[in-house]
PDB file of N, CA and C in Angstrom:
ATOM      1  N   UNK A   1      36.205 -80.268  -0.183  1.00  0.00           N
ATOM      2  CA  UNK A   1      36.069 -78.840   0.006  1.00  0.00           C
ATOM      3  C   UNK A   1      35.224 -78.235  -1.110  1.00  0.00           C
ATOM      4  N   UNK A   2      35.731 -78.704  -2.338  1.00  0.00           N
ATOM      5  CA  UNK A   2      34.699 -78.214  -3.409  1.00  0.00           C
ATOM      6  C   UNK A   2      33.340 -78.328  -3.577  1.00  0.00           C
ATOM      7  N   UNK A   3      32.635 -79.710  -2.566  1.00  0.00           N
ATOM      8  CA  UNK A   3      31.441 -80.117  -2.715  1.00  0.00           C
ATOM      9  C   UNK A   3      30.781 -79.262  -1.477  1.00  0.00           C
ATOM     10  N   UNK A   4      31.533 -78.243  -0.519  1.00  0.00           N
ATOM     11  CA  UNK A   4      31.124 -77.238   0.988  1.00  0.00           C
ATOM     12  C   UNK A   4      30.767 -76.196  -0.239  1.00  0.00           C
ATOM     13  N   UNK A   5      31.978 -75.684  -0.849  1.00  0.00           N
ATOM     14  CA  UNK A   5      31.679 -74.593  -1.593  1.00  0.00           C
ATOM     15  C   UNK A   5      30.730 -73.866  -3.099  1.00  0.00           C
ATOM     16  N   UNK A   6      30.087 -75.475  -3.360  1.00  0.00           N
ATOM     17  CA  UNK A   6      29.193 -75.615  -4.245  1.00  0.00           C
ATOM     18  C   UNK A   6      27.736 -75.607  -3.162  1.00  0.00           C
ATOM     19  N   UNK A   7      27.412 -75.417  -2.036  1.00  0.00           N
ATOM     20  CA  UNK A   7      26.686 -75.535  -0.947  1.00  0.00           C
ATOM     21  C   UNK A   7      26.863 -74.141  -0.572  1.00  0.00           C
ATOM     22  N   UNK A   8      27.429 -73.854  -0.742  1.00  0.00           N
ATOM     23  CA  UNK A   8      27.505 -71.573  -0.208  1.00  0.00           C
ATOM     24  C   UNK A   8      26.708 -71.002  -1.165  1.00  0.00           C
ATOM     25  N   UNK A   9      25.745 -70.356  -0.933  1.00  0.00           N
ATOM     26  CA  UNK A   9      25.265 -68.944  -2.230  1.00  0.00           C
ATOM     27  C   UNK A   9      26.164 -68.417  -2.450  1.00  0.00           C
ATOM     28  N   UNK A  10      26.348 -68.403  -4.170  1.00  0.00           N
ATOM     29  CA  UNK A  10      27.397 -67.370  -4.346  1.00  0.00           C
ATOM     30  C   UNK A  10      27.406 -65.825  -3.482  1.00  0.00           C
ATOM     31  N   UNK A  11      26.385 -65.664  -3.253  1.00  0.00           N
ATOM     32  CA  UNK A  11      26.358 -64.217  -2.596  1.00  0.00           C
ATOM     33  C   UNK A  11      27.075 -64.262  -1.719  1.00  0.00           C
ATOM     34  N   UNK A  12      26.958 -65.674  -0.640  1.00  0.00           N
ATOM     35  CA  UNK A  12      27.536 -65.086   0.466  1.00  0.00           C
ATOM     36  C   UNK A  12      28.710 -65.695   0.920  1.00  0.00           C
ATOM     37  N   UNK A  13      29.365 -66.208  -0.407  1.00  0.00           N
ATOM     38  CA  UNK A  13      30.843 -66.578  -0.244  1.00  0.00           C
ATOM     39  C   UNK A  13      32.005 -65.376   0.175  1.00  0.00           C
ATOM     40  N   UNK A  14      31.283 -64.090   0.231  1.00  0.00           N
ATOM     41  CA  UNK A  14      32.635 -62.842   0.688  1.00  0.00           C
ATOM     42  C   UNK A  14      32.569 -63.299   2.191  1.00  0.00           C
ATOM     43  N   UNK A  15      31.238 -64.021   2.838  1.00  0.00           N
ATOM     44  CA  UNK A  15      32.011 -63.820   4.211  1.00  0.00           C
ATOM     45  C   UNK A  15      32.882 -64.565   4.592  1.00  0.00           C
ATOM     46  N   UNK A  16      33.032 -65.776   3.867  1.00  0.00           N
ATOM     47  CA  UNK A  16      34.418 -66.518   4.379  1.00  0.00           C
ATOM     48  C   UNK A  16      35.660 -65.167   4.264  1.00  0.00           C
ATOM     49  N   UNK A  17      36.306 -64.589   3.818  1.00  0.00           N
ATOM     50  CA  UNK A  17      36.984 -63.558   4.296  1.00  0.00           C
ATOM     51  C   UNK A  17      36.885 -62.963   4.897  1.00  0.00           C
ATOM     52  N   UNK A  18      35.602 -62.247   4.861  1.00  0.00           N
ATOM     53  CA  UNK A  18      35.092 -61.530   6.449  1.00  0.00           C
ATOM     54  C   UNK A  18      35.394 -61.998   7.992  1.00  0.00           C
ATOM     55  N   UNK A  19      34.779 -63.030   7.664  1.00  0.00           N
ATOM     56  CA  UNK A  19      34.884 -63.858   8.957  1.00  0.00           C
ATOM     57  C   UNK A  19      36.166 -64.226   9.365  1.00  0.00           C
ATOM     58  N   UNK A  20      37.162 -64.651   8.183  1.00  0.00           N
ATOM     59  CA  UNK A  20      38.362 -64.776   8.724  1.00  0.00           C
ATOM     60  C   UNK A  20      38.832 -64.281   9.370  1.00  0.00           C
ATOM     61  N   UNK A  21      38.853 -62.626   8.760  1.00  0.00           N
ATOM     62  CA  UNK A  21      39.556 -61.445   9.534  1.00  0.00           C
ATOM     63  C   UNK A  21      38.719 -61.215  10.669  1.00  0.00           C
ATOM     64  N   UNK A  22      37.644 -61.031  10.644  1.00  0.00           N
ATOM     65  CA  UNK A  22      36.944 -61.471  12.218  1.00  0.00           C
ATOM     66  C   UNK A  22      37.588 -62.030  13.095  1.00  0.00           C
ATOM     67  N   UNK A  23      37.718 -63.349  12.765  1.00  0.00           N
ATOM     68  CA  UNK A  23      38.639 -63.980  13.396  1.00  0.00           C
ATOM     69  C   UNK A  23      40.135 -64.118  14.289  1.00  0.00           C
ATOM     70  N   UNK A  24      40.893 -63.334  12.637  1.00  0.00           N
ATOM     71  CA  UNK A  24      41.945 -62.393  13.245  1.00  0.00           C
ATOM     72  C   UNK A  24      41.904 -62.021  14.671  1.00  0.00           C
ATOM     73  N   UNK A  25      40.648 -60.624  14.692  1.00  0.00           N
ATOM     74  CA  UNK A  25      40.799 -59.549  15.050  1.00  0.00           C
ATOM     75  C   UNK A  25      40.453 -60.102  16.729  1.00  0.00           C
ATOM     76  N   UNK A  26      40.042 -61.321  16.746  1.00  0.00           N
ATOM     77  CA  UNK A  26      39.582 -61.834  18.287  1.00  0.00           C
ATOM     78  C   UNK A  26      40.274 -62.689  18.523  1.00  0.00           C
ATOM     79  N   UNK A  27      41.099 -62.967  17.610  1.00  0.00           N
ATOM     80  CA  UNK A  27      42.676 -63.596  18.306  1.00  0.00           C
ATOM     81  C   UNK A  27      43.832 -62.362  18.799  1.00  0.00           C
ATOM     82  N   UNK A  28      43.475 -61.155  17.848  1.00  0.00           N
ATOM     83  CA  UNK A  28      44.385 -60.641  18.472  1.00  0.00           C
ATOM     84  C   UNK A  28      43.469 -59.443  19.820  1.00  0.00           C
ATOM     85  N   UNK A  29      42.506 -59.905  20.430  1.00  0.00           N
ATOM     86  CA  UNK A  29      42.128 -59.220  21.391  1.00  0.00           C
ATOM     87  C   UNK A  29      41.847 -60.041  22.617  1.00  0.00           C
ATOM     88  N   UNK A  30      42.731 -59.436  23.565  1.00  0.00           N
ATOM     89  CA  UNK A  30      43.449 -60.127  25.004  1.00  0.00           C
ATOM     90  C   UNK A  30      42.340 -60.495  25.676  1.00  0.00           C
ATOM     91  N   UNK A  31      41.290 -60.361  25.555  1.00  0.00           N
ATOM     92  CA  UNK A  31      40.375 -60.390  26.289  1.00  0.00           C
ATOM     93  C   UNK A  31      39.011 -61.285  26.074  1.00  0.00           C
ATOM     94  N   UNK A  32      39.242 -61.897  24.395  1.00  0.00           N
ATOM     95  CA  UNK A  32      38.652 -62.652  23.966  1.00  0.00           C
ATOM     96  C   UNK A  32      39.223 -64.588  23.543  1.00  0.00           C
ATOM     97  N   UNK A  33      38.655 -65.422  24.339  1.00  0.00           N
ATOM     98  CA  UNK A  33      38.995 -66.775  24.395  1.00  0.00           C
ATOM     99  C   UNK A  33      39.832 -67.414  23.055  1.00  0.00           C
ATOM    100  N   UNK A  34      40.660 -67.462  23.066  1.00  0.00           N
ATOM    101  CA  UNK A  34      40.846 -68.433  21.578  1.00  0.00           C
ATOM    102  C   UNK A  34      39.626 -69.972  21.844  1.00  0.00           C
ATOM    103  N   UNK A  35      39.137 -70.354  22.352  1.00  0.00           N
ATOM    104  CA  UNK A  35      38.406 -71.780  22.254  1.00  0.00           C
ATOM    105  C   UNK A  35      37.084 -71.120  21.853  1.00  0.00           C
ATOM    106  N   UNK A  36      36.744 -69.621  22.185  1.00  0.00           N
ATOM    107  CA  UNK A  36      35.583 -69.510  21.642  1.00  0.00           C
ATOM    108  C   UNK A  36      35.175 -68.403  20.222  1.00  0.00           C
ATOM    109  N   UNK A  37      36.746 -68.695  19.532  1.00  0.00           N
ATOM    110  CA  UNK A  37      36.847 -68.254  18.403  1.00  0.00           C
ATOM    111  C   UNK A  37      35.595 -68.759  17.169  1.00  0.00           C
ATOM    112  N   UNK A  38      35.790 -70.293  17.093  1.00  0.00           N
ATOM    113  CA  UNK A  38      34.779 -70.622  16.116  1.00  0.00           C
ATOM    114  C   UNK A  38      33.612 -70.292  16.576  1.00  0.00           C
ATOM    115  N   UNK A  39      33.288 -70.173  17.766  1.00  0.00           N
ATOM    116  CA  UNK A  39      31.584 -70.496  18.187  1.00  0.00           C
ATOM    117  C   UNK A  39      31.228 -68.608  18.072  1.00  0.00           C
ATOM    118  N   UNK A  40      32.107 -67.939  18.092  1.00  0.00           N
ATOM    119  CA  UNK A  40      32.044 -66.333  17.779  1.00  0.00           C
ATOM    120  C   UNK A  40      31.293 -66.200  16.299  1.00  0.00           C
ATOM    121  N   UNK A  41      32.382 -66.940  15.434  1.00  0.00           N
ATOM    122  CA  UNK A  41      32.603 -66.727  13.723  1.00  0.00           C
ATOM    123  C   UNK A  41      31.350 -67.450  13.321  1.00  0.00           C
ATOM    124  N   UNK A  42      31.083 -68.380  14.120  1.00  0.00           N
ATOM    125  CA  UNK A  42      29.525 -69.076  13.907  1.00  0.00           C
ATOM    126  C   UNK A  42      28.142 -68.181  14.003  1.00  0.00           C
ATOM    127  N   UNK A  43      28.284 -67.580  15.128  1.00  0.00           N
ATOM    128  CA  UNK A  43      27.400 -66.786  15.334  1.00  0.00           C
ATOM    129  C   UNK A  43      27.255 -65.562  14.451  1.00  0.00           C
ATOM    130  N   UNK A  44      28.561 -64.921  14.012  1.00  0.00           N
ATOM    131  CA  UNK A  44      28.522 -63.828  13.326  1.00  0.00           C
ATOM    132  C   UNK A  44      28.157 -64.199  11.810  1.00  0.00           C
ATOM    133  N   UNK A  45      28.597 -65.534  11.400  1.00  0.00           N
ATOM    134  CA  UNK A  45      28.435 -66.034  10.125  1.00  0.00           C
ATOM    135  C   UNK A  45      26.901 -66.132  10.242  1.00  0.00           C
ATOM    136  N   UNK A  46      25.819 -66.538  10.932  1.00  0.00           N
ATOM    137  CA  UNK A  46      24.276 -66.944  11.080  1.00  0.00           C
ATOM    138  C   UNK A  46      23.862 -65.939  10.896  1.00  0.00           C
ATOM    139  N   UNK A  47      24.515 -64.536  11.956  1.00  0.00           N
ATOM    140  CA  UNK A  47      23.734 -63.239  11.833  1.00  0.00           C
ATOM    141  C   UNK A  47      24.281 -62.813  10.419  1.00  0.00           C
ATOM    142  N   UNK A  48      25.082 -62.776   9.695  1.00  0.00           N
ATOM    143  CA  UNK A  48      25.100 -61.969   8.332  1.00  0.00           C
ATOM    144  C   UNK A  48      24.584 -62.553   7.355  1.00  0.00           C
ATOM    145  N   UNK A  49      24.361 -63.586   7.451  1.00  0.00           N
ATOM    146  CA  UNK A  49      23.677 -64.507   6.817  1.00  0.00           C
ATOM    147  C   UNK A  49      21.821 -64.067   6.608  1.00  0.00           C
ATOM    148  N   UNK A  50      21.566 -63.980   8.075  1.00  0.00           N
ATOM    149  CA  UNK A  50      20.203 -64.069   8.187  1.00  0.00           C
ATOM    150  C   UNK A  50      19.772 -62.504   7.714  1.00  0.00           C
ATOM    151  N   UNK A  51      21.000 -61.391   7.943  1.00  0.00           N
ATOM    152  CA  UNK A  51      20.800 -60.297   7.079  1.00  0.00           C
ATOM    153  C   UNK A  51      20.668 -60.012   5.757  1.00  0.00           C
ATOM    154  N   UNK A  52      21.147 -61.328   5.227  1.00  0.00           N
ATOM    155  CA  UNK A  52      21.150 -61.029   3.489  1.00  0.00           C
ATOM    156  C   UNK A  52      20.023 -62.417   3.146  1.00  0.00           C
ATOM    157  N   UNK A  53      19.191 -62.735   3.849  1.00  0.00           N
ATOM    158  CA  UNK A  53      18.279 -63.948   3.559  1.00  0.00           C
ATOM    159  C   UNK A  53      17.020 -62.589   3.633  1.00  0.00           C
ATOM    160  N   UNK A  54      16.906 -62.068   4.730  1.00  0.00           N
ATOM    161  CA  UNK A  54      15.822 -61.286   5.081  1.00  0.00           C
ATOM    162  C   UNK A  54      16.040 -59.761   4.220  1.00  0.00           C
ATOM    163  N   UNK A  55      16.599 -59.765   3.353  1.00  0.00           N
ATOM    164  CA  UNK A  55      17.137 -58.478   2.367  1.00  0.00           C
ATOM    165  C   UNK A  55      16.630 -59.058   1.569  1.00  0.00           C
ATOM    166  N   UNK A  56      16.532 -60.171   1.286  1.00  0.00           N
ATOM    167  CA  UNK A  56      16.602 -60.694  -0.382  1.00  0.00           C
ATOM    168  C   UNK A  56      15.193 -61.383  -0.422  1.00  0.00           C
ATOM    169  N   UNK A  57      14.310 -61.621   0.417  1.00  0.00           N
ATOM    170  CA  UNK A  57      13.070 -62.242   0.547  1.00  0.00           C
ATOM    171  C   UNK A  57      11.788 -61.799   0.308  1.00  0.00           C
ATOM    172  N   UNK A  58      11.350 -62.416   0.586  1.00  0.00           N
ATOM    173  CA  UNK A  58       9.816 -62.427   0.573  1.00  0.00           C
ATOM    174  C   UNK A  58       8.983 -63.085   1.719  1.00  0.00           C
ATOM    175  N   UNK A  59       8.450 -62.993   2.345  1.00  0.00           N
ATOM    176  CA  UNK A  59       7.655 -63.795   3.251  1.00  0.00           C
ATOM    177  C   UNK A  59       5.782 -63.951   2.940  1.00  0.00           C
ATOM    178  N   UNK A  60       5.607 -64.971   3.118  1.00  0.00           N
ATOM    179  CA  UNK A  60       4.206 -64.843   2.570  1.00  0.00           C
ATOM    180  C   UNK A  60       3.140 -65.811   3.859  1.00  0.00           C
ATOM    181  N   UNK A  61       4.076 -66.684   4.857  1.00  0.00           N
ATOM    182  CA  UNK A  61       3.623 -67.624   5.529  1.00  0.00           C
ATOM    183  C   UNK A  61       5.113 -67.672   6.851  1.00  0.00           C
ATOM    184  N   UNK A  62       4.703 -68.982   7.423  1.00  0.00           N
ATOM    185  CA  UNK A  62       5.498 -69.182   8.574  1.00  0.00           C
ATOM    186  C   UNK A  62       6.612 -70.531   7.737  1.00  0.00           C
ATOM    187  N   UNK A  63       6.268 -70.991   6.827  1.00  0.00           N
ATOM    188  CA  UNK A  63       7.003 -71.634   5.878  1.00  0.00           C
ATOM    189  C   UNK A  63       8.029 -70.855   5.546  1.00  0.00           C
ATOM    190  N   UNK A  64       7.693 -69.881   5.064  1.00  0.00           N
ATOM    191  CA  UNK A  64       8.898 -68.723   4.176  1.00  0.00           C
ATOM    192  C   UNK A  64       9.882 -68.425   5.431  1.00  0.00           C
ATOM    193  N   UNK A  65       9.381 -68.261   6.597  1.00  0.00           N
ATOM    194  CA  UNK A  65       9.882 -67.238   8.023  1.00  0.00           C
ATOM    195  C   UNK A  65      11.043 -68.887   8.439  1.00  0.00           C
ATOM    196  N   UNK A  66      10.547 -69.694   8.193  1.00  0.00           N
ATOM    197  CA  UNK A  66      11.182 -71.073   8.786  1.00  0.00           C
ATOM    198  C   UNK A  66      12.472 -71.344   7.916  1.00  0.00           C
ATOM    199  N   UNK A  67      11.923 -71.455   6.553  1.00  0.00           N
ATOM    200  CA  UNK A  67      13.222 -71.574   5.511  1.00  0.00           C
ATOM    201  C   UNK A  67      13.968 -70.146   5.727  1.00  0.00           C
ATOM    202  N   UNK A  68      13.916 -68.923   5.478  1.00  0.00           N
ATOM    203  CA  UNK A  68      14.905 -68.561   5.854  1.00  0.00           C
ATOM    204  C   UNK A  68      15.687 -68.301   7.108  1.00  0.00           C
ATOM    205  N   UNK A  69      14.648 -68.583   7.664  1.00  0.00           N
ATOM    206  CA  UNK A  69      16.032 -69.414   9.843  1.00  0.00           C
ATOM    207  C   UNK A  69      16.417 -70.221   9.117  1.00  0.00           C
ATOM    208  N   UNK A  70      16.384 -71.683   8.495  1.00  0.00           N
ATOM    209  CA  UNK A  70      17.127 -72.672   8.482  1.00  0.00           C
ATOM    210  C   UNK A  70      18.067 -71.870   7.237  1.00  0.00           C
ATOM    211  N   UNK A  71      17.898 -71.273   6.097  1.00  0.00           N
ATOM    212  CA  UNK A  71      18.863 -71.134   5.127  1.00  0.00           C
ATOM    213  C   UNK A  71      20.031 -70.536   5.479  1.00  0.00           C
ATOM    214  N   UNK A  72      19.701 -69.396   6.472  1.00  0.00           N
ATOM    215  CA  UNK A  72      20.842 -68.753   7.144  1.00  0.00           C
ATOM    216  C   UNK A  72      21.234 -69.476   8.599  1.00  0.00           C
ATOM    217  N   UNK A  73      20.856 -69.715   9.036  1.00  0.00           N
ATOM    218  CA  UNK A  73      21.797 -70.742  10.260  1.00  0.00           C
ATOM    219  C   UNK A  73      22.728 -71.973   8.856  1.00  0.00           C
ATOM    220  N   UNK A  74      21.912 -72.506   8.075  1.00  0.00           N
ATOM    221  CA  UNK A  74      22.849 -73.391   7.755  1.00  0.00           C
ATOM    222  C   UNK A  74      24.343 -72.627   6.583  1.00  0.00           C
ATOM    223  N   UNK A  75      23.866 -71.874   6.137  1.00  0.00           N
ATOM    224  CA  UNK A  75      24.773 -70.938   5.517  1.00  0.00           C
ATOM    225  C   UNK A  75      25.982 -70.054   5.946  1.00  0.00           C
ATOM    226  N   UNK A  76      25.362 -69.459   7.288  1.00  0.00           N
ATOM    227  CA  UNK A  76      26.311 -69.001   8.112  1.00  0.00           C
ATOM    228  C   UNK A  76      27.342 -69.807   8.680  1.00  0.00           C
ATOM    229  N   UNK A  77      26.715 -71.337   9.116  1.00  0.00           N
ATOM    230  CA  UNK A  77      27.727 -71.992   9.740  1.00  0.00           C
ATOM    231  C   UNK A  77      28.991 -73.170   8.669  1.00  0.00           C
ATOM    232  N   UNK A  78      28.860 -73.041   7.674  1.00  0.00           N
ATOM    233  CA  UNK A  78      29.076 -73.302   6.102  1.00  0.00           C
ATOM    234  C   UNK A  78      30.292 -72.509   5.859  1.00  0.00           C
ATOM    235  N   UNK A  79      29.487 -71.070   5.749  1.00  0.00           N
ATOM    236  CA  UNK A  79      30.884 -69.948   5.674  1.00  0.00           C
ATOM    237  C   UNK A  79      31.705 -70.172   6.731  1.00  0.00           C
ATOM    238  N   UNK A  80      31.469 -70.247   8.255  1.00  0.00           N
ATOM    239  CA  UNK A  80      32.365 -70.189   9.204  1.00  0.00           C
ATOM    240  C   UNK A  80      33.180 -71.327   9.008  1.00  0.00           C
ATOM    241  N   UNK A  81      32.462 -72.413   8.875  1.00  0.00           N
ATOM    242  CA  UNK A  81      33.550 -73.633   8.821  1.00  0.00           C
ATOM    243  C   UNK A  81      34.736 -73.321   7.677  1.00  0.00           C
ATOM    244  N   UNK A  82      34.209 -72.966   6.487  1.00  0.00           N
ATOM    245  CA  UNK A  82      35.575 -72.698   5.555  1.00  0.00           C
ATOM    246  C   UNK A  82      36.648 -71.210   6.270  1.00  0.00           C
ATOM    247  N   UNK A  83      35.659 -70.887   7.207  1.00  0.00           N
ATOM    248  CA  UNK A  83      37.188 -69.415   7.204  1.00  0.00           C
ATOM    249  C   UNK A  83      37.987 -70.312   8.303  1.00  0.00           C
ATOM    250  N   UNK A  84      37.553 -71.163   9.223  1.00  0.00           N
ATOM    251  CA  UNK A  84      38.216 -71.757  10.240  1.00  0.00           C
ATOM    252  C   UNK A  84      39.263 -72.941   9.612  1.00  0.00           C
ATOM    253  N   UNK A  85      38.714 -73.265   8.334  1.00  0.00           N
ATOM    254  CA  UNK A  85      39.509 -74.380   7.622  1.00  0.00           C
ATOM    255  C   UNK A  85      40.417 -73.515   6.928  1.00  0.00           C
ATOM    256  N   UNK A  86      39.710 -72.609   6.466  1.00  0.00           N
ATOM    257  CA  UNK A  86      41.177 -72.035   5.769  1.00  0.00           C
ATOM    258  C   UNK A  86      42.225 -71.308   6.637  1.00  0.00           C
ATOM    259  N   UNK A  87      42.086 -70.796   7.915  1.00  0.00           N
ATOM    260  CA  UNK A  87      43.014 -70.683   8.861  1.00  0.00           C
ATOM    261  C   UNK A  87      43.877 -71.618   9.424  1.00  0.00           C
ATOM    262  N   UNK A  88      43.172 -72.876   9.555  1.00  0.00           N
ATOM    263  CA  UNK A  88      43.577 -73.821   9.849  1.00  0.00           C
ATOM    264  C   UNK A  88      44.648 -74.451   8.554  1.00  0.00           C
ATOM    265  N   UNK A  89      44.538 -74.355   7.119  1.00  0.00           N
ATOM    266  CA  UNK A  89      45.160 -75.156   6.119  1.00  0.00           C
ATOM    267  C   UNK A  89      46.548 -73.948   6.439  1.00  0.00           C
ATOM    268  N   UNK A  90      46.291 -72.886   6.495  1.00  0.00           N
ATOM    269  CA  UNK A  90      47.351 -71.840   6.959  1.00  0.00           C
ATOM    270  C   UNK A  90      48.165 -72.182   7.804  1.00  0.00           C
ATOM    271  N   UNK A  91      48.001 -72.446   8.837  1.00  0.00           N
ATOM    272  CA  UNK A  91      48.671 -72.549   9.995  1.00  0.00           C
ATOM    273  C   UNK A  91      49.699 -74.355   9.787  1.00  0.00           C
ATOM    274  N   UNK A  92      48.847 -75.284   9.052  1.00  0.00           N
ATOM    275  CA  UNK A  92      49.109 -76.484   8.541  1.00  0.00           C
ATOM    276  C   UNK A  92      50.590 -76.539   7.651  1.00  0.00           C
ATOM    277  N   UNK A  93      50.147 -75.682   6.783  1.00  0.00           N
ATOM    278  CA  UNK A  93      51.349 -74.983   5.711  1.00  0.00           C
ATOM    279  C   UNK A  93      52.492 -74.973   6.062  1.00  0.00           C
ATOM    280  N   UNK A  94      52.347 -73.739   7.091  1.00  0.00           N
ATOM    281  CA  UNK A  94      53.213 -73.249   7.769  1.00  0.00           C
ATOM    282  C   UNK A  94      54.270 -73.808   8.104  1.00  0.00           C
ATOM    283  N   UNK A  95      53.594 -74.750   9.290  1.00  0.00           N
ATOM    284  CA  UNK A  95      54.143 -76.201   9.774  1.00  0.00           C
ATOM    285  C   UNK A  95      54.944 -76.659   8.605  1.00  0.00           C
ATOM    286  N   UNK A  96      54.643 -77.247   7.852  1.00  0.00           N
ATOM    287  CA  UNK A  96      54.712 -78.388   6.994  1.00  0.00           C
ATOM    288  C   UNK A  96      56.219 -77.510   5.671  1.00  0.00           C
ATOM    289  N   UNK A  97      56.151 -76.469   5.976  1.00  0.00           N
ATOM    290  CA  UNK A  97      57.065 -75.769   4.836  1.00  0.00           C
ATOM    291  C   UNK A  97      58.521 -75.317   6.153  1.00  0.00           C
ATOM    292  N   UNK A  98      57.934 -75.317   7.200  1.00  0.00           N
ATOM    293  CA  UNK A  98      58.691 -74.791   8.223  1.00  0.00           C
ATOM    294  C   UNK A  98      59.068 -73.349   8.238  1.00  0.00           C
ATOM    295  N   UNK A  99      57.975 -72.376   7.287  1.00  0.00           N
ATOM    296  CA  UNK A  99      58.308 -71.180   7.626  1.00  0.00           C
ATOM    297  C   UNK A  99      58.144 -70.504   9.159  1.00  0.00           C
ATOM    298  N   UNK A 100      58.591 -69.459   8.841  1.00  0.00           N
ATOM    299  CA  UNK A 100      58.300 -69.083  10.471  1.00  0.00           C
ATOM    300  C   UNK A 100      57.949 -67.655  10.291  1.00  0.00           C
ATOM    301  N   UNK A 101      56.934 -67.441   9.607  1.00  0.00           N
ATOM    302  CA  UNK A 101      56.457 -65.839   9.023  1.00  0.00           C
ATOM    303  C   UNK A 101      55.757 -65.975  10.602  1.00  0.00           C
ATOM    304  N   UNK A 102      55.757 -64.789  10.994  1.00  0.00           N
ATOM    305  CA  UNK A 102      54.776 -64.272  12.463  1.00  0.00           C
ATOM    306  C   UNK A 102      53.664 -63.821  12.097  1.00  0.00           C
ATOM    307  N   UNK A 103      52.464 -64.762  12.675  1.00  0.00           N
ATOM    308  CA  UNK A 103      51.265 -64.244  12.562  1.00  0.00           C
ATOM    309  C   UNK A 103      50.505 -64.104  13.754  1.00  0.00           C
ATOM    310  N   UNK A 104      49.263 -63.495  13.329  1.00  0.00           N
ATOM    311  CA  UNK A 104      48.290 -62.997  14.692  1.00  0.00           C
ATOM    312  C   UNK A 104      48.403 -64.460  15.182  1.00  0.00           C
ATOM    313  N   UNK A 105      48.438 -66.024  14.601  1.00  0.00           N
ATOM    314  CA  UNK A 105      47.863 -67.294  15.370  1.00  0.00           C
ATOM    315  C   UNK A 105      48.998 -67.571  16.076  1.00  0.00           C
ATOM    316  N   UNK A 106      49.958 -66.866  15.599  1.00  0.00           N
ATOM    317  CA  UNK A 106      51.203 -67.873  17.079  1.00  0.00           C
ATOM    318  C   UNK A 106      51.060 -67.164  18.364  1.00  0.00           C
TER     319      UNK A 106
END
């Protein structure tokens, strides 16, 4: 896990929380798939991503325009995987301690 999170820009390590609660918020809405939870948090992780690549840049060529598509697709989906892992080590816990606190995942 430490060698994912040495792989995040520090900048855009807030969205693993973001995204979590993202996450949350489309588990707790009736109308949205739980199976297409990650592939949501993926997408939203690429687009905030590609918002703070194209904030922070420069473009000078189709080189520059290419690296930052690949920096933010691979960044976004980086962050998503840790908010889905850390929901997931949550829910693991849980299990494993046998609490039974009620959350949005049951």
């Amino acid at each position: 896990m430490e060698t994912i999170l040495n792989a995040i820009n520090p900048e855009l390590l807030i969205l693993v929380p973001v995204l979590y609660f993202v996450g949350m918020g489309l588990k707790k809405a009736n109308w949205f798939s739980d199976a297409l939870i990650p592939v949501a948090l993926g997408g939203c992780g690429v687009a905030l991503s590609l918002l703070w690549v194209l904030s922070t840049s420069s473009f000078a060529s189709w080189q520059d325009i290419l690296l930052a598509a690949f920096t933010a697709t691979v960044q976004g989906i980086l962050c998503a995987g840790c908010s889905v892992y850390a929901n997931q080590l949550w829910k693991q816990a849980q299990k494993t301690t046998g609490t039974t606190i009620k959350t949005s995942d049951d």
